[in-house]
C-alpha atoms as a PDB file:
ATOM      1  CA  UNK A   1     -26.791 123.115 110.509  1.00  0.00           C
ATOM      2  CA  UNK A   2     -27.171 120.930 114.055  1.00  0.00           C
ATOM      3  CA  UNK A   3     -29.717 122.102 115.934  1.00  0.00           C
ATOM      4  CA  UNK A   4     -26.752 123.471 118.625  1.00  0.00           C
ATOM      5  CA  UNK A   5     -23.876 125.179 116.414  1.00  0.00           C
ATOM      6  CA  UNK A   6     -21.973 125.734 119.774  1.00  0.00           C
ATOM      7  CA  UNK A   7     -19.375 123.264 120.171  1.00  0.00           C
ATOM      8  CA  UNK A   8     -16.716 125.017 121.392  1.00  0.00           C
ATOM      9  CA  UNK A   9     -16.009 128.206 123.930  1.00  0.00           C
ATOM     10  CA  UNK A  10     -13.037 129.987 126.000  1.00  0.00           C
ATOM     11  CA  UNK A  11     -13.402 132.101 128.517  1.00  0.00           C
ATOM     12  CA  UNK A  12     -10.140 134.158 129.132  1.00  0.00           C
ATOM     13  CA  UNK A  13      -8.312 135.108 132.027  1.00  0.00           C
ATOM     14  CA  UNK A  14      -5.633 137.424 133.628  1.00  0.00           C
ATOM     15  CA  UNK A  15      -5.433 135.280 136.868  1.00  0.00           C
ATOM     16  CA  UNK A  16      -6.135 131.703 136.538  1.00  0.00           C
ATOM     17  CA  UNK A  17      -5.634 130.503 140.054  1.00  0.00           C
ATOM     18  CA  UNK A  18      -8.025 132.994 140.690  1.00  0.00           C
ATOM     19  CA  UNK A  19     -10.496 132.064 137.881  1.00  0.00           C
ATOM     20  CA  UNK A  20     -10.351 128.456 138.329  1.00  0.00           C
ATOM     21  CA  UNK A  21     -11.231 129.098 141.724  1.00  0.00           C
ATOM     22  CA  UNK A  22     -14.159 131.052 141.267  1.00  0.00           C
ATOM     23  CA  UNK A  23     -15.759 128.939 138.291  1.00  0.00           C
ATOM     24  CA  UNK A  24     -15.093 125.960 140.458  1.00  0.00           C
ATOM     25  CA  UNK A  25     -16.694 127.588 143.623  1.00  0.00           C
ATOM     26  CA  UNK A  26     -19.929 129.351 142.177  1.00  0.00           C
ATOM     27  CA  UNK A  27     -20.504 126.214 139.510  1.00  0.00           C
ATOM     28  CA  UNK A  28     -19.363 123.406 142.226  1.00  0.00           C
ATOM     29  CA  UNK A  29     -17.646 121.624 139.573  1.00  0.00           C
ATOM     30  CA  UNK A  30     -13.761 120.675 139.186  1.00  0.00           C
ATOM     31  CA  UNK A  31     -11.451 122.015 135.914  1.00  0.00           C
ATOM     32  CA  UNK A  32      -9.019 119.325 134.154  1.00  0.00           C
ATOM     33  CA  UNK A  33      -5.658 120.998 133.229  1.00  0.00           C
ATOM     34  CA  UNK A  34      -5.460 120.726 129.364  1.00  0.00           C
ATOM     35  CA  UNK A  35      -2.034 120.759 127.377  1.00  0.00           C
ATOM     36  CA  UNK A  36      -1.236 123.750 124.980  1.00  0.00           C
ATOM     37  CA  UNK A  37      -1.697 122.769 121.359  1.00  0.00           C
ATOM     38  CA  UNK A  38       1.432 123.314 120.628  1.00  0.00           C
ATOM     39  CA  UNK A  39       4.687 123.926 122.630  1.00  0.00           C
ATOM     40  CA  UNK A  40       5.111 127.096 121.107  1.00  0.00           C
ATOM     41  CA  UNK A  41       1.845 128.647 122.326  1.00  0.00           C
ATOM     42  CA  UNK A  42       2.282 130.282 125.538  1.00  0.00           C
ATOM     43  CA  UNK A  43      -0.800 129.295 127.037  1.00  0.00           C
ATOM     44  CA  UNK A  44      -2.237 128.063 130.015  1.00  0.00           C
ATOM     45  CA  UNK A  45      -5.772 126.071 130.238  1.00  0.00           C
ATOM     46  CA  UNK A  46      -8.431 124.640 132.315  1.00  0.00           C
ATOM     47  CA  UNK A  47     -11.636 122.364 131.031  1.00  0.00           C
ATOM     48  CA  UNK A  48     -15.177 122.297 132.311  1.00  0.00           C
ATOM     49  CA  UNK A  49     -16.410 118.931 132.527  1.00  0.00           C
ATOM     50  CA  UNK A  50     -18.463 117.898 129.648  1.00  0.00           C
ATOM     51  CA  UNK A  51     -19.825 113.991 129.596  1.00  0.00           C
ATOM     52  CA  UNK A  52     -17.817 113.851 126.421  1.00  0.00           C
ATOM     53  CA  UNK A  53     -20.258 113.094 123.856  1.00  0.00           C
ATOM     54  CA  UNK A  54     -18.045 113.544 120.684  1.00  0.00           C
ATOM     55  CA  UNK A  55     -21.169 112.141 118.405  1.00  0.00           C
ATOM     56  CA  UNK A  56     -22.485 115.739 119.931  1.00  0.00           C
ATOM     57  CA  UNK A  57     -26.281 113.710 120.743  1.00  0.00           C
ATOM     58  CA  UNK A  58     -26.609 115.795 123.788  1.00  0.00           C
ATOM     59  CA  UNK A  59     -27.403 119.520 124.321  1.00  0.00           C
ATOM     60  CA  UNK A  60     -24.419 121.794 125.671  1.00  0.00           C
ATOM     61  CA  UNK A  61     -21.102 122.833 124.631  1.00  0.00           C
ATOM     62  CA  UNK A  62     -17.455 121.991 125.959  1.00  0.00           C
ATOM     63  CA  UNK A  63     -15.234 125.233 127.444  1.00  0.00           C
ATOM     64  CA  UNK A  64     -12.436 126.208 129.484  1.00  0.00           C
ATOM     65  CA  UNK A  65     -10.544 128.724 130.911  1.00  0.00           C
ATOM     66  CA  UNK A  66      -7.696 130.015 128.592  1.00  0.00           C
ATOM     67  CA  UNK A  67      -4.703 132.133 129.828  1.00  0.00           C
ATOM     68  CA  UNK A  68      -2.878 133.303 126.771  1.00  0.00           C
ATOM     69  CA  UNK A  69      -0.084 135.599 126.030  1.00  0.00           C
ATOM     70  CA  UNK A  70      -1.608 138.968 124.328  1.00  0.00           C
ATOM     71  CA  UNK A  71      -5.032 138.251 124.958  1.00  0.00           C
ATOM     72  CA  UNK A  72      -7.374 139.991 127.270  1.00  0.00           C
ATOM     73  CA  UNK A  73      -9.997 139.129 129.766  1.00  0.00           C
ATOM     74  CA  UNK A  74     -13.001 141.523 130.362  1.00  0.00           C
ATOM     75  CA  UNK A  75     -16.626 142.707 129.020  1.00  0.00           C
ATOM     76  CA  UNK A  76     -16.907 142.013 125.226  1.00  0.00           C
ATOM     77  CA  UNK A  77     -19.291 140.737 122.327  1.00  0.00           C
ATOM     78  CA  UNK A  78     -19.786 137.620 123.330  1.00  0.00           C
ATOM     79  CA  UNK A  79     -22.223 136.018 126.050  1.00  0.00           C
ATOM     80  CA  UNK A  80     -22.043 132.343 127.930  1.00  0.00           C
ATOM     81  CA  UNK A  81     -24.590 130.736 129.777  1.00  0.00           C
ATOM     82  CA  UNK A  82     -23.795 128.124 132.198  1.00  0.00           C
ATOM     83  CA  UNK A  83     -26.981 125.576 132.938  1.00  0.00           C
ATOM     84  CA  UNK A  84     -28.123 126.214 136.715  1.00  0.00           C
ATOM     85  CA  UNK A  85     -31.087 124.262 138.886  1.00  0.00           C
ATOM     86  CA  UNK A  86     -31.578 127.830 140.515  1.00  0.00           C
ATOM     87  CA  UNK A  87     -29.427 130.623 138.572  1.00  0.00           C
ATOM     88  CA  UNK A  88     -29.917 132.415 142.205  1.00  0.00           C
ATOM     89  CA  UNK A  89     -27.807 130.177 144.088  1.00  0.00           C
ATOM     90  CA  UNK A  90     -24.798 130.242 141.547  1.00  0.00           C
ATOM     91  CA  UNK A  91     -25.113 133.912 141.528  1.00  0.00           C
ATOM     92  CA  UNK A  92     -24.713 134.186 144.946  1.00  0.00           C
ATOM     93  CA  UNK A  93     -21.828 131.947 144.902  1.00  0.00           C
ATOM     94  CA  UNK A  94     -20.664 134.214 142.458  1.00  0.00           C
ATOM     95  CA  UNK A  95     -20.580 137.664 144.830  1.00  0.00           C
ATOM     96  CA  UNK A  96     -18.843 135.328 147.310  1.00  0.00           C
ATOM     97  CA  UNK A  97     -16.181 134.103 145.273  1.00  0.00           C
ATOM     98  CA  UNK A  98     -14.838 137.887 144.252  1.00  0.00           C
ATOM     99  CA  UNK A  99     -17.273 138.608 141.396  1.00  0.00           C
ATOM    100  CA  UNK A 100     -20.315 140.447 141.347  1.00  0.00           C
ATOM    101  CA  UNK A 101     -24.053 140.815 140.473  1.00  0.00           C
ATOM    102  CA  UNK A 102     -24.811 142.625 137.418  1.00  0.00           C
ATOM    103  CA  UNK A 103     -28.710 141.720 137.567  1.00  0.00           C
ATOM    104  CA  UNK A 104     -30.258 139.649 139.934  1.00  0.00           C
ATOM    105  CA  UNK A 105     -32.407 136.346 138.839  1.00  0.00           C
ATOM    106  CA  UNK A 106     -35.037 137.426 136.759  1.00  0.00           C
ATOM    107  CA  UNK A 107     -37.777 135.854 134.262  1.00  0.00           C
ATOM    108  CA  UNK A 108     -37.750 135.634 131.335  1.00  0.00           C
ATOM    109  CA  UNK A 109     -41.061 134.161 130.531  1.00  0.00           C
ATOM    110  CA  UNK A 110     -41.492 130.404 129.392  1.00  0.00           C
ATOM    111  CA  UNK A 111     -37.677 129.742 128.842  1.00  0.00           C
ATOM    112  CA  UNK A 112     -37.038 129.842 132.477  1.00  0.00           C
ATOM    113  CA  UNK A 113     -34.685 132.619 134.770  1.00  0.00           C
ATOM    114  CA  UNK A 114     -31.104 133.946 134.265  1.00  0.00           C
ATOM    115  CA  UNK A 115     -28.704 136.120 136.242  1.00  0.00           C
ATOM    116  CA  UNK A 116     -25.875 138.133 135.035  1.00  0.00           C
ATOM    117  CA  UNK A 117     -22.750 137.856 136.828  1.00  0.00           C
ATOM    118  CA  UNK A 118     -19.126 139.403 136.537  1.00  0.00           C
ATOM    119  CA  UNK A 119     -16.060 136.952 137.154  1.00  0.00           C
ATOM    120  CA  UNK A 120     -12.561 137.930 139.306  1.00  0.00           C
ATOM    121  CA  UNK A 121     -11.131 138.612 135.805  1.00  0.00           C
ATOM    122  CA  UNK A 122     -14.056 141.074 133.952  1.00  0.00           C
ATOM    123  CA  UNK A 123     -15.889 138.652 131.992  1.00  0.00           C
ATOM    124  CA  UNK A 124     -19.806 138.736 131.941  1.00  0.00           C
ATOM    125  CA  UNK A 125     -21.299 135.416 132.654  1.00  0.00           C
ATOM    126  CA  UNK A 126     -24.743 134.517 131.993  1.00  0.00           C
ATOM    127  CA  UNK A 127     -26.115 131.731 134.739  1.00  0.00           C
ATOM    128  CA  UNK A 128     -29.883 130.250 133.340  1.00  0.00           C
ATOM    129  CA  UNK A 129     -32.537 127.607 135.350  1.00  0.00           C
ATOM    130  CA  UNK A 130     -36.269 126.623 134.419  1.00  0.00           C
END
């Protein structure tokens, strides 16, 4: 196994004018409109930028913002962590852009700070910084 398994995440969404807008506002970054695999797939969906590094050399993982048919947004299972140069600052974008604060930065020892954050559609978002 690669020493990062993660290639691949979605993050889904009720709303996705709304959603784009807040993951573009807290994480100051722009979303690329992506076609639906197939025509048949009622779907709607927004990238985060990656660098594109297919040979996968560099640490991170590629996402987006999905808006499907039948499939819910909220509070689940599952956990992402966006990169952050102070995890504070994106989580107060965050409460600004129509999410909340579920805890404040905190430490977490040698591997830096994170803050837990809701989104306008009920997902839990990790934010993390050294």
């Amino acid at each position: 196994m690669k020493s990062n398994p993660v290639v691949w995440f979605e993050i889904y969404v009720q709303d996705m004018e709304r959603a784009k807008t807040f993951y573009e506002a807290v994480l100051a970054v722009k979303l690329e409109k992506m076609p639906a695999p197939t025509e048949e797939m009622n779907m709607e969906m927004w990238s985060f930028p990656t660098d594109k590094d297919l040979a996968q050399t560099t640490y991170g993982a590629c996402g987006m913002l999905v808006k499907m048919e039948g499939v819910p947004s909220g509070a689940g299972g599952s956990l992402v962590y966006f990169a952050c140069e102070d995890c504070a600052v994106e989580a107060a974008r965050a409460a600004a852009s129509g999410g909340s604060i579920f805890k404040e930065k905190m430490s977490i020892g040698e591997h830096g700070f994170i803050a837990l954050v809701f989104d306008t559609e009920g997902n839990m978002i990790g934010l993390h910084s050294m």
